[in-house]
C-alpha atoms as a PDB file:
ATOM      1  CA  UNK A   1      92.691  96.419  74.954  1.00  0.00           C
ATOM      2  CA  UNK A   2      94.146  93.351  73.716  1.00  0.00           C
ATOM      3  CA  UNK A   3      97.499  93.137  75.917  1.00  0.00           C
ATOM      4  CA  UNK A   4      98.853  95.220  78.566  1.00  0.00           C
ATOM      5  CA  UNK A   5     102.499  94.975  79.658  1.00  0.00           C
ATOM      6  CA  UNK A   6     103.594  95.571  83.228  1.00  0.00           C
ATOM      7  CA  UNK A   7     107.180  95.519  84.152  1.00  0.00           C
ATOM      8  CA  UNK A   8     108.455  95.717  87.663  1.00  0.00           C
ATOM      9  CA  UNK A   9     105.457  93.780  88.396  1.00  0.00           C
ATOM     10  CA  UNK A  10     106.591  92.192  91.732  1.00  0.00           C
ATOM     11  CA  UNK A  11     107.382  95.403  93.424  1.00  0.00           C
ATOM     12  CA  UNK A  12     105.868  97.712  95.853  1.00  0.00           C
ATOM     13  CA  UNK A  13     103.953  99.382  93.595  1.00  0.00           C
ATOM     14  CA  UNK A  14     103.611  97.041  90.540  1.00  0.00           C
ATOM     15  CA  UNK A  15     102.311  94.704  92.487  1.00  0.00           C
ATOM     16  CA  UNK A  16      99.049  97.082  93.495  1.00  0.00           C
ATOM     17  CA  UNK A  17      98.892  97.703  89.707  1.00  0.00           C
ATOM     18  CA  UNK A  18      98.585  93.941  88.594  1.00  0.00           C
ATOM     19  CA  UNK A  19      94.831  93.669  89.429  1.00  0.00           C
ATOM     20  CA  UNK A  20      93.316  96.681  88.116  1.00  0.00           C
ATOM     21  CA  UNK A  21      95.566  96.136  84.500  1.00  0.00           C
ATOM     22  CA  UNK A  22      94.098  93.124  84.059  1.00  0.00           C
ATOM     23  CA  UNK A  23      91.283  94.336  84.230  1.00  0.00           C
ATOM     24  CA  UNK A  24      91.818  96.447  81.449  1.00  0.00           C
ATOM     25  CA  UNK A  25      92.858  94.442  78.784  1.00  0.00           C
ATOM     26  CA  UNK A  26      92.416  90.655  78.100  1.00  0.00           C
ATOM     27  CA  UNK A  27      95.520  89.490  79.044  1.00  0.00           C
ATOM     28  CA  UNK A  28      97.860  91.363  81.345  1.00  0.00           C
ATOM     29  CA  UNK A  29     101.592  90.596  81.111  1.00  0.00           C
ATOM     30  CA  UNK A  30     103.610  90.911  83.888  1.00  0.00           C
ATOM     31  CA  UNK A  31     107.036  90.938  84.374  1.00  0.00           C
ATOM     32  CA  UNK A  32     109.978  90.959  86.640  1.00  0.00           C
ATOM     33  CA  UNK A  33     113.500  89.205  87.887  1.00  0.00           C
ATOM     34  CA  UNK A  34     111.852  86.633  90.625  1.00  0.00           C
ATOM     35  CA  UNK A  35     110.316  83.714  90.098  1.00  0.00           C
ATOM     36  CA  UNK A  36     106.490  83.742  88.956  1.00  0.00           C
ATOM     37  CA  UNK A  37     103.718  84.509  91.479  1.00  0.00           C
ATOM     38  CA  UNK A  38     100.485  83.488  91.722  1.00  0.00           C
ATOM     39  CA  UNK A  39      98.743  84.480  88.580  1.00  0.00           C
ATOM     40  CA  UNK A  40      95.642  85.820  87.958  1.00  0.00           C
ATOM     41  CA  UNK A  41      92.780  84.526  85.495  1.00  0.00           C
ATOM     42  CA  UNK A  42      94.318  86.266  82.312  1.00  0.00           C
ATOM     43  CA  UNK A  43      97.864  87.349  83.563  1.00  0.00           C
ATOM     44  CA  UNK A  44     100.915  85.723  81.994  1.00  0.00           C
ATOM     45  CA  UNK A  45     104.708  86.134  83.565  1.00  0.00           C
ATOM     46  CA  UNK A  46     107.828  86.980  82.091  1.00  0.00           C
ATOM     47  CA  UNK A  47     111.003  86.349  83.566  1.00  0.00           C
ATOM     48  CA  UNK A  48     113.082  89.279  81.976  1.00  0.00           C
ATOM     49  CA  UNK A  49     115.776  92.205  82.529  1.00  0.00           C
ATOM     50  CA  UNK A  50     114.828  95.352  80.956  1.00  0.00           C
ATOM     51  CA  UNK A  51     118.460  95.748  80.218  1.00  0.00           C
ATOM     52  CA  UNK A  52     118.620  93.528  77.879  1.00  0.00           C
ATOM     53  CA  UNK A  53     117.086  93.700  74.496  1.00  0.00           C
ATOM     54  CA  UNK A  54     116.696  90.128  73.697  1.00  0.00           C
ATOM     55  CA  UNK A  55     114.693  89.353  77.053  1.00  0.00           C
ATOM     56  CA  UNK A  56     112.329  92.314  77.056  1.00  0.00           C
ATOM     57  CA  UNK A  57     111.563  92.861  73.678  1.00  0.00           C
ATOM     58  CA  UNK A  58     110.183  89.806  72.595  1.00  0.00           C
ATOM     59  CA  UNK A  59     107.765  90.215  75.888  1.00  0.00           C
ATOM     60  CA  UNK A  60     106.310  93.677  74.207  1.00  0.00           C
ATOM     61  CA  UNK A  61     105.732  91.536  70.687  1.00  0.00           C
ATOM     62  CA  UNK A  62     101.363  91.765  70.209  1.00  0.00           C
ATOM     63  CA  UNK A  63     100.596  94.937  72.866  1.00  0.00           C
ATOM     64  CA  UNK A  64      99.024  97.943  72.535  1.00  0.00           C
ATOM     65  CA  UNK A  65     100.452  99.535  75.918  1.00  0.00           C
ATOM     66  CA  UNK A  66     103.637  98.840  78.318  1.00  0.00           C
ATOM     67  CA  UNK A  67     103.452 100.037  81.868  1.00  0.00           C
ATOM     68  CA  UNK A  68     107.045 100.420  82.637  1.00  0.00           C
ATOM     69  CA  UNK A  69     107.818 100.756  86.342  1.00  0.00           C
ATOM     70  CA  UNK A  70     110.923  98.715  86.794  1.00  0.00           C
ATOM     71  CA  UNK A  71     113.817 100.006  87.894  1.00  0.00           C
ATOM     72  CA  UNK A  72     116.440 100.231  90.902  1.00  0.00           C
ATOM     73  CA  UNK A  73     113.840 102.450  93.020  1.00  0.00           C
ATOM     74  CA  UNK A  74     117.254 104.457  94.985  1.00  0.00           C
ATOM     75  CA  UNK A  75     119.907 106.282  94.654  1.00  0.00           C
ATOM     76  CA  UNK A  76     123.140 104.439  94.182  1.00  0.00           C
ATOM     77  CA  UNK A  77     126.532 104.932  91.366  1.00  0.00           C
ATOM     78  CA  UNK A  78     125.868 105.368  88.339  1.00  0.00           C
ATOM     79  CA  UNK A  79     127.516 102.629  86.650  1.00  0.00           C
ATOM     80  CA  UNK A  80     125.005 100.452  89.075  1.00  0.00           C
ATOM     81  CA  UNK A  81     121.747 102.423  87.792  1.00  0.00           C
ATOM     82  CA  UNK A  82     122.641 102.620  84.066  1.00  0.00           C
ATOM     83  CA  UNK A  83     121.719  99.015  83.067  1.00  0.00           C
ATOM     84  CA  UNK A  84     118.168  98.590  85.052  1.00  0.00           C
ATOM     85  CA  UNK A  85     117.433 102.687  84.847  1.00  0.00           C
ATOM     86  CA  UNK A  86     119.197 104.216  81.767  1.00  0.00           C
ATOM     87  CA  UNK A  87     119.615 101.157  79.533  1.00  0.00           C
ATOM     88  CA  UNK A  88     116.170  99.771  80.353  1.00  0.00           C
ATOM     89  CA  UNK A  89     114.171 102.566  79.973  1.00  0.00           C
ATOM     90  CA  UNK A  90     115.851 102.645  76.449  1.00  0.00           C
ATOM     91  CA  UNK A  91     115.044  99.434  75.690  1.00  0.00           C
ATOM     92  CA  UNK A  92     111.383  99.480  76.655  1.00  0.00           C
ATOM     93  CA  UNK A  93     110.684 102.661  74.170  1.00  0.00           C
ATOM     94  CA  UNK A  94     112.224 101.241  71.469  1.00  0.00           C
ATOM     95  CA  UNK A  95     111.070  97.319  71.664  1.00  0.00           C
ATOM     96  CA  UNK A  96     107.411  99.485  72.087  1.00  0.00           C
ATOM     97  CA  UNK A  97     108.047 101.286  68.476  1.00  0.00           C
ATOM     98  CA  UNK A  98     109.409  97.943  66.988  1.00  0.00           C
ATOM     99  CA  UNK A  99     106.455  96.029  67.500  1.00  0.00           C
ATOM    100  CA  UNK A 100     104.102  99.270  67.433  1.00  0.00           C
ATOM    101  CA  UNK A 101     102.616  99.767  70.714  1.00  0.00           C
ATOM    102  CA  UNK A 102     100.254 102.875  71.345  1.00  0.00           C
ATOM    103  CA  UNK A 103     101.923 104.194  74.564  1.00  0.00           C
ATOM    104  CA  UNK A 104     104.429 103.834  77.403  1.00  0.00           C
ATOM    105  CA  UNK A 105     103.132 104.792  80.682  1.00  0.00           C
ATOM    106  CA  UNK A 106     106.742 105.119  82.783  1.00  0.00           C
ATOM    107  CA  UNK A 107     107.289 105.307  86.187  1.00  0.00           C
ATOM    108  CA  UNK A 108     109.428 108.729  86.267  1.00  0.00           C
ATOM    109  CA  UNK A 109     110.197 110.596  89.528  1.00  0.00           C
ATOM    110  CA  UNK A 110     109.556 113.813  91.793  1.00  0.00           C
ATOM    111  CA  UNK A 111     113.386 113.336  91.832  1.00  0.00           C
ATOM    112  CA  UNK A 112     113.901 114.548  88.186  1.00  0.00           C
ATOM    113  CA  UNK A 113     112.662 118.105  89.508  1.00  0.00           C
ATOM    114  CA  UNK A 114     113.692 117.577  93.133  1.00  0.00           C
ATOM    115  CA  UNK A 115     116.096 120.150  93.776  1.00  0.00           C
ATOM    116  CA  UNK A 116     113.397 122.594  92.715  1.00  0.00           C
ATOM    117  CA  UNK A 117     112.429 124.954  96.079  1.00  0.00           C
ATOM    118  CA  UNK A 118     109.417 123.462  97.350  1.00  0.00           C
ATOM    119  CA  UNK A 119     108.025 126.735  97.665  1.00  0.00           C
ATOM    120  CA  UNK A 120     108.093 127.515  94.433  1.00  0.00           C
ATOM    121  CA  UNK A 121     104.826 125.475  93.520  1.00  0.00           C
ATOM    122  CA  UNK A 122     105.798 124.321  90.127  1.00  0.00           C
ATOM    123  CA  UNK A 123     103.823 122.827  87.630  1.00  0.00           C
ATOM    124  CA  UNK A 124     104.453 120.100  84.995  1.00  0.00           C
ATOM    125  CA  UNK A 125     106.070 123.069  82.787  1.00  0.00           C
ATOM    126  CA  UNK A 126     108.898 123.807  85.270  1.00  0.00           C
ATOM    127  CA  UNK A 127     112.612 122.673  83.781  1.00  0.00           C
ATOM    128  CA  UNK A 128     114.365 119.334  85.149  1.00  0.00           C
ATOM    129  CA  UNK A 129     116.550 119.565  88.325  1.00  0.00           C
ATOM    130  CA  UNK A 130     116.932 116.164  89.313  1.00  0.00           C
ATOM    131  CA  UNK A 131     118.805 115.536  93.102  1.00  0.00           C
ATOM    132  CA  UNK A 132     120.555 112.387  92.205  1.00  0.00           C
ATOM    133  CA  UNK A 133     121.906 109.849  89.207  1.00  0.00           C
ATOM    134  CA  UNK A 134     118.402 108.280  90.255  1.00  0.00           C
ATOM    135  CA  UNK A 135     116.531 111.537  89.434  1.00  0.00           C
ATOM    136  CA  UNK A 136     118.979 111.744  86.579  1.00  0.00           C
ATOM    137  CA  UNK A 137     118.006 108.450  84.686  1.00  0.00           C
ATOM    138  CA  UNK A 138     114.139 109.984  84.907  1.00  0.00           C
ATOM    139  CA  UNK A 139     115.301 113.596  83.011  1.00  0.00           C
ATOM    140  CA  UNK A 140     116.923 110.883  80.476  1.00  0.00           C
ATOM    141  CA  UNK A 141     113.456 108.892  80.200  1.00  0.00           C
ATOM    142  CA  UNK A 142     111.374 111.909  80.146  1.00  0.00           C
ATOM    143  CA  UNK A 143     113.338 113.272  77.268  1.00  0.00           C
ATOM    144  CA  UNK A 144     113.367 110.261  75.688  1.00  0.00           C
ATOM    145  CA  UNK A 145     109.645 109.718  75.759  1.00  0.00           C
ATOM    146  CA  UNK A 146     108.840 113.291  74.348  1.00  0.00           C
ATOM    147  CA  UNK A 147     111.444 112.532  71.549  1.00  0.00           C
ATOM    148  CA  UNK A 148     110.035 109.264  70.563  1.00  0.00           C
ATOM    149  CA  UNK A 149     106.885 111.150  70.640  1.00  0.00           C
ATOM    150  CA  UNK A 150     108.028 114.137  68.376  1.00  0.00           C
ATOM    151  CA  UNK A 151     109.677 111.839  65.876  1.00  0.00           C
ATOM    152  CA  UNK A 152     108.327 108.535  66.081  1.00  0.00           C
ATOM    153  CA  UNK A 153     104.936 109.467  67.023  1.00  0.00           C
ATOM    154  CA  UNK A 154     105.084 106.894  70.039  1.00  0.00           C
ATOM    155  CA  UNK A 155     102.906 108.258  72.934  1.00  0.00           C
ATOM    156  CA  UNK A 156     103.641 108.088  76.589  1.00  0.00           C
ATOM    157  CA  UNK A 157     102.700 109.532  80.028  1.00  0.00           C
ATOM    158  CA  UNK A 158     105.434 110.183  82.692  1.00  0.00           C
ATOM    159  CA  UNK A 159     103.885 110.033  85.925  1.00  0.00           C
ATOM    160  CA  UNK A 160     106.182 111.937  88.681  1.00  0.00           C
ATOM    161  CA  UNK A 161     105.736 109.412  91.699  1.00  0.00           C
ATOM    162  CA  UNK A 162     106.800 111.079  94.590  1.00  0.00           C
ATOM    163  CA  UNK A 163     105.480 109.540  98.391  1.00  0.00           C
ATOM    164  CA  UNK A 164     103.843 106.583  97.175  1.00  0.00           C
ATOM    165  CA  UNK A 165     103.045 104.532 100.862  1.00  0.00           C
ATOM    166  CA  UNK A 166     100.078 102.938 102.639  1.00  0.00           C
ATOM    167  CA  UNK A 167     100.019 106.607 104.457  1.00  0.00           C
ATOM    168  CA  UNK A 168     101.913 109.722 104.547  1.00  0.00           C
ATOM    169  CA  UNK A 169     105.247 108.761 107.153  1.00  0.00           C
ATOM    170  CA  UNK A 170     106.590 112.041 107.714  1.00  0.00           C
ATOM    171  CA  UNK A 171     105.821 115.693 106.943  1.00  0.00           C
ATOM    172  CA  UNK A 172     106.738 116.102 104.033  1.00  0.00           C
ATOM    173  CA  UNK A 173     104.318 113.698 102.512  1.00  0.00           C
ATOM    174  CA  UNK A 174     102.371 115.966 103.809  1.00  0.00           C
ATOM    175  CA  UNK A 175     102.587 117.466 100.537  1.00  0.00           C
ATOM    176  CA  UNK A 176     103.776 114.466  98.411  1.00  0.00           C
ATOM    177  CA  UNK A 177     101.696 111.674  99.345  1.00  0.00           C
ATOM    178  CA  UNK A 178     100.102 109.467  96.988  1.00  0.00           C
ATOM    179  CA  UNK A 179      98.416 106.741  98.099  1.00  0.00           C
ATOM    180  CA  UNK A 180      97.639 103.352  96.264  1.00  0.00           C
ATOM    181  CA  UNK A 181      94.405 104.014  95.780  1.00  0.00           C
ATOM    182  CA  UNK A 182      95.662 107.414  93.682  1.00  0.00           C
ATOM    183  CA  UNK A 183      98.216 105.521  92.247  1.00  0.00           C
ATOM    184  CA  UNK A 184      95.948 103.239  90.518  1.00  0.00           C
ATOM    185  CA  UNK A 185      93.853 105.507  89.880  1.00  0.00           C
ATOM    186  CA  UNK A 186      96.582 107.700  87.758  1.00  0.00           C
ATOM    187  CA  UNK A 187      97.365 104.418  85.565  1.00  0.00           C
ATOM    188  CA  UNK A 188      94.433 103.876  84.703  1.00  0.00           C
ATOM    189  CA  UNK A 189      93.517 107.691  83.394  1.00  0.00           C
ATOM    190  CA  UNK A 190      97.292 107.133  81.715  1.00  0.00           C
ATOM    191  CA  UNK A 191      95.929 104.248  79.777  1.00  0.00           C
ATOM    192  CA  UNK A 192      92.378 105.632  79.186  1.00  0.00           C
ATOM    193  CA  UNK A 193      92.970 108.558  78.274  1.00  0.00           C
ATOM    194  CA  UNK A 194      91.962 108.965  74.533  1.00  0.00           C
ATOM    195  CA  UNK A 195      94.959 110.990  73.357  1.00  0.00           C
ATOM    196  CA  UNK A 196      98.162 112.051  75.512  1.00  0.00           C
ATOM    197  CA  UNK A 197     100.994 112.913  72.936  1.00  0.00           C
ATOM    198  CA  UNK A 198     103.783 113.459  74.898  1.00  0.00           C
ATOM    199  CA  UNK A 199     102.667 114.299  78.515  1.00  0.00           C
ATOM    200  CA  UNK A 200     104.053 114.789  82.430  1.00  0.00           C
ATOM    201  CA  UNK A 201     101.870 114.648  85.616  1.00  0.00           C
ATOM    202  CA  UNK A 202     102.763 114.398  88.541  1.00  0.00           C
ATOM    203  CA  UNK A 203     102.016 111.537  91.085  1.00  0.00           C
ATOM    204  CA  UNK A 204     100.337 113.151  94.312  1.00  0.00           C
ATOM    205  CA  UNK A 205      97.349 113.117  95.972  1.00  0.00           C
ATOM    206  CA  UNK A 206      94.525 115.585  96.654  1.00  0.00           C
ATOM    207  CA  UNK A 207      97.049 117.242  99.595  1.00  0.00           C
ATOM    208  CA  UNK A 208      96.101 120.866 101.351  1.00  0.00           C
ATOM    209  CA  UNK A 209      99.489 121.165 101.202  1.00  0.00           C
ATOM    210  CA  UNK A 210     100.404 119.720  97.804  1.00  0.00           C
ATOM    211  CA  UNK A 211     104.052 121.316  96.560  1.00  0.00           C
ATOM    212  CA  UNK A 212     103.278 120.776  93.009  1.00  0.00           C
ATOM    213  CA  UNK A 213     100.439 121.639  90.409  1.00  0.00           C
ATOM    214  CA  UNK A 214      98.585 119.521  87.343  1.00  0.00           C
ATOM    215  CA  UNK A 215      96.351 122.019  86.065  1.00  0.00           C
ATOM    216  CA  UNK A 216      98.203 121.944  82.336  1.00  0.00           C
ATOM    217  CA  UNK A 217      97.151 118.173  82.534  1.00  0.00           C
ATOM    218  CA  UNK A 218      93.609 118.478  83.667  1.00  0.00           C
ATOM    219  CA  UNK A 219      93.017 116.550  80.204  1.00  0.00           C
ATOM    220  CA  UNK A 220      94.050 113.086  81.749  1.00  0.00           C
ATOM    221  CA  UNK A 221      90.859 113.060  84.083  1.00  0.00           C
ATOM    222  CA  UNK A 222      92.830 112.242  87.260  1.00  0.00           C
ATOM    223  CA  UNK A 223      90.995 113.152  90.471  1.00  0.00           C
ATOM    224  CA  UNK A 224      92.864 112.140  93.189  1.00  0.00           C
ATOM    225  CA  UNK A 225      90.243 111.298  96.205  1.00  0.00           C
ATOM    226  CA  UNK A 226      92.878 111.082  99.511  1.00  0.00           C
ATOM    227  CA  UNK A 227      94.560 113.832 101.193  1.00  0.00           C
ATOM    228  CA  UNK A 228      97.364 113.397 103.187  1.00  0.00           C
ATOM    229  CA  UNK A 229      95.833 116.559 106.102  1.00  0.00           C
ATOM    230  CA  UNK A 230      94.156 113.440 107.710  1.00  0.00           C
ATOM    231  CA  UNK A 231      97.666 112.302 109.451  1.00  0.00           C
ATOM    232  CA  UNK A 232      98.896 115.840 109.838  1.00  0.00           C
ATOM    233  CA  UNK A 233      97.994 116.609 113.869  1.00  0.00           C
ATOM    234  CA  UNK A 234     100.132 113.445 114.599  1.00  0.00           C
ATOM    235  CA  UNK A 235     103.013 114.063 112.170  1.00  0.00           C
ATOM    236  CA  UNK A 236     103.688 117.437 113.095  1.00  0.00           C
ATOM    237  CA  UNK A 237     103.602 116.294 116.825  1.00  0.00           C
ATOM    238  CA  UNK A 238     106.423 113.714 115.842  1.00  0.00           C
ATOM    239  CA  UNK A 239     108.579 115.626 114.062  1.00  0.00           C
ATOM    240  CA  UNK A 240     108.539 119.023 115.581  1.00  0.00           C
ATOM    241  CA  UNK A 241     109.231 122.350 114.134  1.00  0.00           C
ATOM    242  CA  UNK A 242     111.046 122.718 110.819  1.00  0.00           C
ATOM    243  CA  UNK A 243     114.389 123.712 110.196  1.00  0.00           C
ATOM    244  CA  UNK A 244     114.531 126.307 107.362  1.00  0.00           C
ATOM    245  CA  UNK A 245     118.170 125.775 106.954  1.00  0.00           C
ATOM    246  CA  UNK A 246     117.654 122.154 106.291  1.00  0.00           C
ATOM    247  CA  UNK A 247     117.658 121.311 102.245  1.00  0.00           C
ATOM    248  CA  UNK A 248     116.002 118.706 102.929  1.00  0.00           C
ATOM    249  CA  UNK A 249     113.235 120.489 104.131  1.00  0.00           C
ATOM    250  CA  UNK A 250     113.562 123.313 101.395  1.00  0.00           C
ATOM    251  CA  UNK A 251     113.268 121.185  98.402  1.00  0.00           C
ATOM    252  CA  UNK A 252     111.028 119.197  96.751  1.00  0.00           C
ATOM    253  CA  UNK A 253     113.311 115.938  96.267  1.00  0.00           C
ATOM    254  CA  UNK A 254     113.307 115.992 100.256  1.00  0.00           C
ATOM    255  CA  UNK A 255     116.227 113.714 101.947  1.00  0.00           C
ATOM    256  CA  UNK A 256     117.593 113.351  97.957  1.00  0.00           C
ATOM    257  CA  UNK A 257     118.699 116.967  97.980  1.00  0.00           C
ATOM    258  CA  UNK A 258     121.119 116.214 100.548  1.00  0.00           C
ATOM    259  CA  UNK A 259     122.451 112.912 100.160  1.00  0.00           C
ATOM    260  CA  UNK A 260     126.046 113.028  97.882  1.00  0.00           C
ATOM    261  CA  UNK A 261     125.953 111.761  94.791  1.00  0.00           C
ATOM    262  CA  UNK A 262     125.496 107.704  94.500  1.00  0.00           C
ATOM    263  CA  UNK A 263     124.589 107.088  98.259  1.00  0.00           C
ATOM    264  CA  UNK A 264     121.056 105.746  99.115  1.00  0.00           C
ATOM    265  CA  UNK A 265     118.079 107.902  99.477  1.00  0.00           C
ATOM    266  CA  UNK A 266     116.181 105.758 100.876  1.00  0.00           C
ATOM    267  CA  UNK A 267     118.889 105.005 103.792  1.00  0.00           C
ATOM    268  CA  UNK A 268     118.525 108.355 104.567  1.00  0.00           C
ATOM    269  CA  UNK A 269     114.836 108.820 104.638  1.00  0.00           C
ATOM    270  CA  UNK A 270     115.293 105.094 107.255  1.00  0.00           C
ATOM    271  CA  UNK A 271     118.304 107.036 109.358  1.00  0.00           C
ATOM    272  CA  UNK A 272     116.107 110.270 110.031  1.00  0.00           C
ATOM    273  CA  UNK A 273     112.906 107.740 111.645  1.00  0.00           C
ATOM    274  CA  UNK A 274     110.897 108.745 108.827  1.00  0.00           C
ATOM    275  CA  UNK A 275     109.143 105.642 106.296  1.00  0.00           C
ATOM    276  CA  UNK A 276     110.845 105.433 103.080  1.00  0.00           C
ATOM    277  CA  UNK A 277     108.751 105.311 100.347  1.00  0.00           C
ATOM    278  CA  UNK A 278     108.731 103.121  97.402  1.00  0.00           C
ATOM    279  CA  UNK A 279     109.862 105.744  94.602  1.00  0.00           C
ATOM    280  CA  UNK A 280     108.331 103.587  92.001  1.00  0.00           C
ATOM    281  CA  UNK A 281     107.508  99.834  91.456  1.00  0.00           C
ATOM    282  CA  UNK A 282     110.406  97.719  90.873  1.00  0.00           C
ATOM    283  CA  UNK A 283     111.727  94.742  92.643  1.00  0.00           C
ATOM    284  CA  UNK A 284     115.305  95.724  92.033  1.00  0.00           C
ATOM    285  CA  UNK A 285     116.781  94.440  89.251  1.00  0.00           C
ATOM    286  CA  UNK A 286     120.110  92.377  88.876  1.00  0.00           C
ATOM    287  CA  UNK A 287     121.005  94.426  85.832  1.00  0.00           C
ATOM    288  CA  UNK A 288     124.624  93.499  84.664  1.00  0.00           C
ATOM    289  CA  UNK A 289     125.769  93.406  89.028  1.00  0.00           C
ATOM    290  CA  UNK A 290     127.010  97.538  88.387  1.00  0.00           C
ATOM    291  CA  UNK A 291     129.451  96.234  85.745  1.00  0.00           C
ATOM    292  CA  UNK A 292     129.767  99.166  82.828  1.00  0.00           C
ATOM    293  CA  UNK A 293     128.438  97.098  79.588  1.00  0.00           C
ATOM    294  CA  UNK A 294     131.220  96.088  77.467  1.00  0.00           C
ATOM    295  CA  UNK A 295     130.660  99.159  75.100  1.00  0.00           C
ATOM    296  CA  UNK A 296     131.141 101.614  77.804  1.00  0.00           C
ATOM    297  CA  UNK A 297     133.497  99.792  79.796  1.00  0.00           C
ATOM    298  CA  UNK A 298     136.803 101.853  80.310  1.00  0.00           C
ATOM    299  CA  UNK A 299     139.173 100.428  77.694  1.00  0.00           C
ATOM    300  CA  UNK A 300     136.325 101.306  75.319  1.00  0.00           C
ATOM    301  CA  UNK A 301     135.554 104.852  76.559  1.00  0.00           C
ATOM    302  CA  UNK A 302     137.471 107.826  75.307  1.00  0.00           C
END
């Protein structure tokens, strides 16, 4: 490919995706709030906010595919998520059919199913039941990806990141580990993939104990390699026996189940011991400082 465009690029899991993108396309353009890194033979920076048009839509001007994975990566109020996580992901779909890209690949959630029973063993067919505003941002991106699909003809690939760390940090990454490795791995097969349409799969490993199923999306070629059984003598000797009554331990969306509505996640996940994992790959953005935009703002709204 000519140009491939990474947003979130500085953050825990953009920045494993920089490398293997640009070597994918002849330039890679990456793209985030800090300052510029150190850049790589054919990567160019953009300083930009997804949530606003004129800064991010320029950026998407000449490429074939956007990789959009920024985002506030927790739960938090929704007037605080709807610039960086609602307005953003809007932005980066349409900028992508203005100057005709192929595809988005977006960083979507385990969160937009996770108050599905983790017993349930759903598959990429199951309905949305997101745990938070967080997860709720990811239904809206999801159904705005399959809609810009079915009437703009604008492909993408939601990838459901759930546990995406070094290694699993608790048991229930048992089940919804992905590790970078995997990760990469499931961008690439998002980009390569001849034709997707409109398509969900979600990010895990190759886990004994893996909650969900991507047999409907066999097409993509991912083969996750790592299993997340290799840590599970010592994490089940930390943790102890479950507690059935616990949600958290009942649903897929884990500690996000249980945490009320705009309070952190990922404090949660930090209070119980346990290593929070990076939901997706976004330095968090600035946004508009959890300010409604002047159009939604309350004198405005009826």
């Amino acid at each position: 490919m000519k140009k491939i465009v990474l947003t979130g690029a500085l953050g825990a899991l953009g920045s494993q995706l920089r490398k293997p993108l640009a070597a994918m396309a002849d330039e890679l353009v990456s793209v985030d709030l800090a300052d510029a890194p150190d850049l790589l033979d054919n990567e160019t920076y953009a300083k930009a906010d997804v949530a606003k048009m004129d800064e991010i839509g320029p950026v998407l001007e000449g490429a074939d595919m956007v990789v959009h994975f920024a985002a506030i990566p927790d739960e938090r109020p929704f007037e605080e998520l709807l610039g960086p996580n609602y307005i953003g992901a809007y932005n980066v779909w349409e900028a992508a059919y203005q100057h005709g890209l192929r595809r988005v690949i977006y960083a979507s959630s385990i969160h937009a199913v996770g108050m599905q029973p983790t017993a349930d063993g759903i598959d990429t067919n199951c309905d949305h039941r997101p745990d938070t505003f967080y997860g709720l941002a990811k239904c809206f991106a999801e159904d705005m990806g399959r809609m810009y699909w079915e009437k703009r003809e604008l492909e993408s690939v939601c990838l459901r990141i759930a546990s995406c760390t070094p290694e699993p940090g608790n048991v229930r990454a048992l089940g919804t580990w992905l590790s970078y490795d995997d990760l990469i791995q499931l961008v690439q097969r998002a980009i390569d993939t001849p034709t997707v349409g409109y398509t969900v799969v979600y990010g895990v490993s190759a886990n004994t104990r893996a909650p969900v199923d991507n047999t409907r999306v066999s097409f993509l070629g991912y083969r996750p390699k790592d299993n997340a059984e290799d840590w599970a003598e010592a994490l089940f000797a930390k943790e102890g026996p479950a507690d059935p009554q616990n949600l958290a331990q009942m649903r897929i969306g884990g500690p996000f189940a249980t945490v009320p509505l705009g309070e952190s996640g990922v404090a949660m996940i930090k209070k119980m011991g346990e290593t929070a994992p990076a939901p997706e790959g976004a330095a968090t953005p600035k946004g508009n400082g959890g300010k409604l935009p002047s159009f939604l703002s309350k004198k405005g709204m009826s």
